[in-house]
Protein backbone atom coordinates (compact mmCIF):
# COMPACT_ATOMS: atom_id res chain seq x y z
CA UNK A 1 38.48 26.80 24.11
CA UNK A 2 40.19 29.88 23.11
CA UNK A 3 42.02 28.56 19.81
CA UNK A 4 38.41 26.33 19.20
CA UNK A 5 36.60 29.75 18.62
CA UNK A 6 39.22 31.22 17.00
CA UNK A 7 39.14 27.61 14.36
CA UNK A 8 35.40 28.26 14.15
CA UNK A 9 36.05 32.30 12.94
CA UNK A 10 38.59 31.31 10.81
CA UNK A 11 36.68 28.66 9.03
CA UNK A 12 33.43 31.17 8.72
CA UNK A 13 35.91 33.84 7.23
CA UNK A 14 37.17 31.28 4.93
CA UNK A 15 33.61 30.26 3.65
CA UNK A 16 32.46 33.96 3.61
CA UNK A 17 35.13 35.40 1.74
CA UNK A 18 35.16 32.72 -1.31
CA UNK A 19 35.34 28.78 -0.17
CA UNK A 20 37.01 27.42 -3.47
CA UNK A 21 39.85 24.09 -4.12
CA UNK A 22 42.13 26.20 -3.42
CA UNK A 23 40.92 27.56 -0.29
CA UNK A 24 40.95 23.34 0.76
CA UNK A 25 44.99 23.40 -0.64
CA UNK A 26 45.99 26.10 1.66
CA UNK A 27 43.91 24.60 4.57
CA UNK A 28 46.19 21.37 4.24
CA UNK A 29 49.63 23.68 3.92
CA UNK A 30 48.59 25.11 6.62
CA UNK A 31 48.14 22.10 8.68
CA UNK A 32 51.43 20.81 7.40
CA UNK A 33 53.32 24.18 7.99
CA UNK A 34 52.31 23.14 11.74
CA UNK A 35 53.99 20.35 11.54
CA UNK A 36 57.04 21.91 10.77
CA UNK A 37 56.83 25.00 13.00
CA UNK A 38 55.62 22.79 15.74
CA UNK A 39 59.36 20.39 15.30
CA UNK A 40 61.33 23.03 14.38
CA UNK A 41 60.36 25.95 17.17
CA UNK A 42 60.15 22.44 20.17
CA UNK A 43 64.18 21.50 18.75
CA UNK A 44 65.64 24.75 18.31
CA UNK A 45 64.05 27.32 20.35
CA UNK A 46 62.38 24.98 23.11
CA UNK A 47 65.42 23.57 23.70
CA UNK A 48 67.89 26.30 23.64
CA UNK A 49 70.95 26.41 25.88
CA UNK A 50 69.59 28.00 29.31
CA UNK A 51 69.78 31.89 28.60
CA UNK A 52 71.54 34.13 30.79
CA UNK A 53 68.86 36.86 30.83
CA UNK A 54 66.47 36.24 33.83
CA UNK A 55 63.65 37.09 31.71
CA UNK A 56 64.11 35.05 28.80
CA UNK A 57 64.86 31.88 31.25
CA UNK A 58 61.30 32.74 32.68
CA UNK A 59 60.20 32.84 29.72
CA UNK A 60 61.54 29.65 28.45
CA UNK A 61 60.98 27.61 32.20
CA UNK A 62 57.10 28.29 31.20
CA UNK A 63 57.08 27.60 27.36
CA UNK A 64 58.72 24.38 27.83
CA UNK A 65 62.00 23.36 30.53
CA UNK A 66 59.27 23.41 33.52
CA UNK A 67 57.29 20.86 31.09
CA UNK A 68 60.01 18.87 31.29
CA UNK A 69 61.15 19.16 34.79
CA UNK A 70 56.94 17.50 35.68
CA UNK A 71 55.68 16.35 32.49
CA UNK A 72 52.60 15.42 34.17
CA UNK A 73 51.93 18.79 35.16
CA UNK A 74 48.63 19.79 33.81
CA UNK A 75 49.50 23.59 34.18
CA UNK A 76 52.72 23.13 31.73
CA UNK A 77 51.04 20.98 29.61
CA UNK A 78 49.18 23.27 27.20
CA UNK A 79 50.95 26.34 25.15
CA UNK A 80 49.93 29.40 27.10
CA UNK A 81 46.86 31.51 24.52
CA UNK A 82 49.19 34.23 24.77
CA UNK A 83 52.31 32.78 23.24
CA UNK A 84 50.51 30.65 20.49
CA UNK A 85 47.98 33.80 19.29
CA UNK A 86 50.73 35.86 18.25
CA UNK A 87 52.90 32.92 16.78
CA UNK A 88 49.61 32.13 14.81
CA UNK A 89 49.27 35.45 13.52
CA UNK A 90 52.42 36.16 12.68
CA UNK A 91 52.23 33.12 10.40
CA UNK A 92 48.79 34.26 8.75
CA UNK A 93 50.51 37.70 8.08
CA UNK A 94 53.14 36.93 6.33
CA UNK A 95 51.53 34.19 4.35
CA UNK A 96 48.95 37.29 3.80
CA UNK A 97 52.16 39.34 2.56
CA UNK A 98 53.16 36.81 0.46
CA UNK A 99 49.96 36.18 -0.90
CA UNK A 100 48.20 39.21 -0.78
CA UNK A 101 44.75 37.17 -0.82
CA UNK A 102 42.29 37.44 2.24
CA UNK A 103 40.56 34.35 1.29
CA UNK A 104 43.89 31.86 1.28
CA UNK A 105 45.11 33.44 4.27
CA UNK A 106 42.18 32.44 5.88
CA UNK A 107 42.15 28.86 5.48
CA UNK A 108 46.07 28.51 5.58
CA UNK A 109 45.37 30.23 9.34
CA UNK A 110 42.65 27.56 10.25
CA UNK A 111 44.94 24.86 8.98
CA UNK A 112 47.60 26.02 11.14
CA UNK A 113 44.69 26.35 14.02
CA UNK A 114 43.44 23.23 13.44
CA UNK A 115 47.40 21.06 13.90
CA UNK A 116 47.34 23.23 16.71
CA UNK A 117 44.59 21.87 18.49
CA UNK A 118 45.19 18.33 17.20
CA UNK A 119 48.93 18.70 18.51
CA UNK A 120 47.32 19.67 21.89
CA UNK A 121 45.26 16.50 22.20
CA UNK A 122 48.07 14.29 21.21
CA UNK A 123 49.90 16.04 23.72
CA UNK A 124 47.29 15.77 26.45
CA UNK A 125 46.95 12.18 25.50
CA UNK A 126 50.60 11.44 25.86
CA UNK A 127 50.74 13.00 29.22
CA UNK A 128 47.27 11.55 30.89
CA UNK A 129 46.75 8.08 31.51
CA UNK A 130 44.35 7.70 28.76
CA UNK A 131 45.62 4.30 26.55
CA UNK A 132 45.05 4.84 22.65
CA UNK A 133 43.49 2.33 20.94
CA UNK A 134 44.89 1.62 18.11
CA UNK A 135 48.95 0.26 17.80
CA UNK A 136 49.73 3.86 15.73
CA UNK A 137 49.03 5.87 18.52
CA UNK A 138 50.17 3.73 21.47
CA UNK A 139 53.24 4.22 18.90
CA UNK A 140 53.07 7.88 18.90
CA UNK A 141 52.31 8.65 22.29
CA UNK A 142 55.64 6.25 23.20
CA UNK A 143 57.55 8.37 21.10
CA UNK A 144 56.63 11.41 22.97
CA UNK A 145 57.17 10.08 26.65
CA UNK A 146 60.97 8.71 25.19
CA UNK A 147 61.57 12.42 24.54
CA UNK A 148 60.38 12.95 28.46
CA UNK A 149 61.94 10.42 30.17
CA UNK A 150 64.81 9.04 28.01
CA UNK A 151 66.61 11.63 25.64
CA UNK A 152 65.33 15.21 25.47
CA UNK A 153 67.01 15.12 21.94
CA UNK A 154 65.16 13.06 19.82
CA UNK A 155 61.36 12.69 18.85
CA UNK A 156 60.30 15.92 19.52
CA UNK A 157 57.23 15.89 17.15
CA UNK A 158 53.89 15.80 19.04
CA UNK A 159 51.39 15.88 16.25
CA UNK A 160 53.30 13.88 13.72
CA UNK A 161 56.55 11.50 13.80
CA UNK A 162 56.63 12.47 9.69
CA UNK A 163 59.00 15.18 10.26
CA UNK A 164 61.16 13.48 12.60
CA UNK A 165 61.69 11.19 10.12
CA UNK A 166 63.03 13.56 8.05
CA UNK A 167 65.22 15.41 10.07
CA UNK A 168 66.72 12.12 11.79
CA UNK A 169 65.41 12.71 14.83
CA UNK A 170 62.93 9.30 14.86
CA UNK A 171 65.29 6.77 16.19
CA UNK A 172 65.21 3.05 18.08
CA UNK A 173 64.95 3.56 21.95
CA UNK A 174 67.37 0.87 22.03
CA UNK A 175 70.23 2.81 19.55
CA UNK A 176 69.48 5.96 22.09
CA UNK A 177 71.42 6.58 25.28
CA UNK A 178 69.83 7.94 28.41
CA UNK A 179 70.18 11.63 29.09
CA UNK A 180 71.60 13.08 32.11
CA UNK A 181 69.38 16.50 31.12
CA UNK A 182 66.02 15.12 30.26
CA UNK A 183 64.36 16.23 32.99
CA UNK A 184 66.75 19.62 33.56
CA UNK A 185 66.53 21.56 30.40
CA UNK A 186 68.05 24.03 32.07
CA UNK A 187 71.39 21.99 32.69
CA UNK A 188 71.68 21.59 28.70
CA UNK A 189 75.24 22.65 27.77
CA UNK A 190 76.91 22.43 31.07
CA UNK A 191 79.28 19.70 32.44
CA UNK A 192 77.45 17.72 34.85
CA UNK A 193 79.69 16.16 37.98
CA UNK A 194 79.54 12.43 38.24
């Protein structure tokens, strides 16, 4: 509800300050920017070797290894308000310092707002029993339980399989092993007994 408002402000800012094509353009880089934060921040700082620090493992047990530990978990299921606000704005201000326009920082932050929220339905979807209608997103919402239940490392994008694709990380289930770890993110790294 939190991110919906905060879509809704974003969107009235954009319109207020000067709605133009451009304004559209950096809506859309924005969503796709998601995209690419979203698989890039879930491979390689999601899935980080368990830390050492206490506080950073608490840190990352909430953000994502307890997700994996009871995907089903409607608690771990959603990226806490207080992790993804500052992300979010972090983006927006250095796109701003970049830019230096109001206006295009604006609707590049609703873009990135708006994957956001889509990446949190898709993610809902994948983890409820709700069945998709359509063969795409049966598809997509496969891909995401195989990253739950048969290899943590591969398909890792919730909101779009595009950028696996690209990075090599979209594979056949049946060319994929079974990992010991998939459910214990924290036992990434370590030699497991037999």
């Amino acid at each position: 509800m939190i991110m919906t408002v905060v879509l809704i402000g974003l969107c009235g800012l954009a319109v207020y300050e000067r709605l133009t094509f451009y304004s559209l353009l950096f809506f859309l880089i924005g969503l796709i920017g998601f995209m690419f934060s979203e698989y890039l921040t879930h491979r390689f700082f999601f899935h980080l070797k368990a830390p050492k620090n206490p506080l950073f493992l608490k840190f990352l047990k909430r953000l994502h290894y307890d997700h994996h530990t009871d995907p089903h978990d409607l608690k771990l299921l959603f990226l806490p308000v207080w992790y993804s606000l500052p992300n979010l704005g972090a983006f927006a201000l250095l796109f701003y310092l970049v830019t230096g326009m109001i206006d295009l920082t604006f609707a590049f932050a609703a873009g990135l707002v708006a994957m956001l929220l889509v990446y949190e339905w898709k993610h809902y979807v994948a983890h409820r029993p709700i069945q998709p209608k359509s063969k795409f997103w049966k598809w997509n919402k496969r891909m995401h339980l195989l990253h739950h239940f048969k290899n943590e490392n591969y398909w890792y994008g919730v909101s779009t399989p595009l950028v696996d694709a690209l990075f090599g990380t979209l594979k056949d289930e049946k060319d994929v092993p079974t990992s010991d770890t998939v459910k214990n993110l924290e036992k990434r790294g370590q030699t497991l007994s037999s």
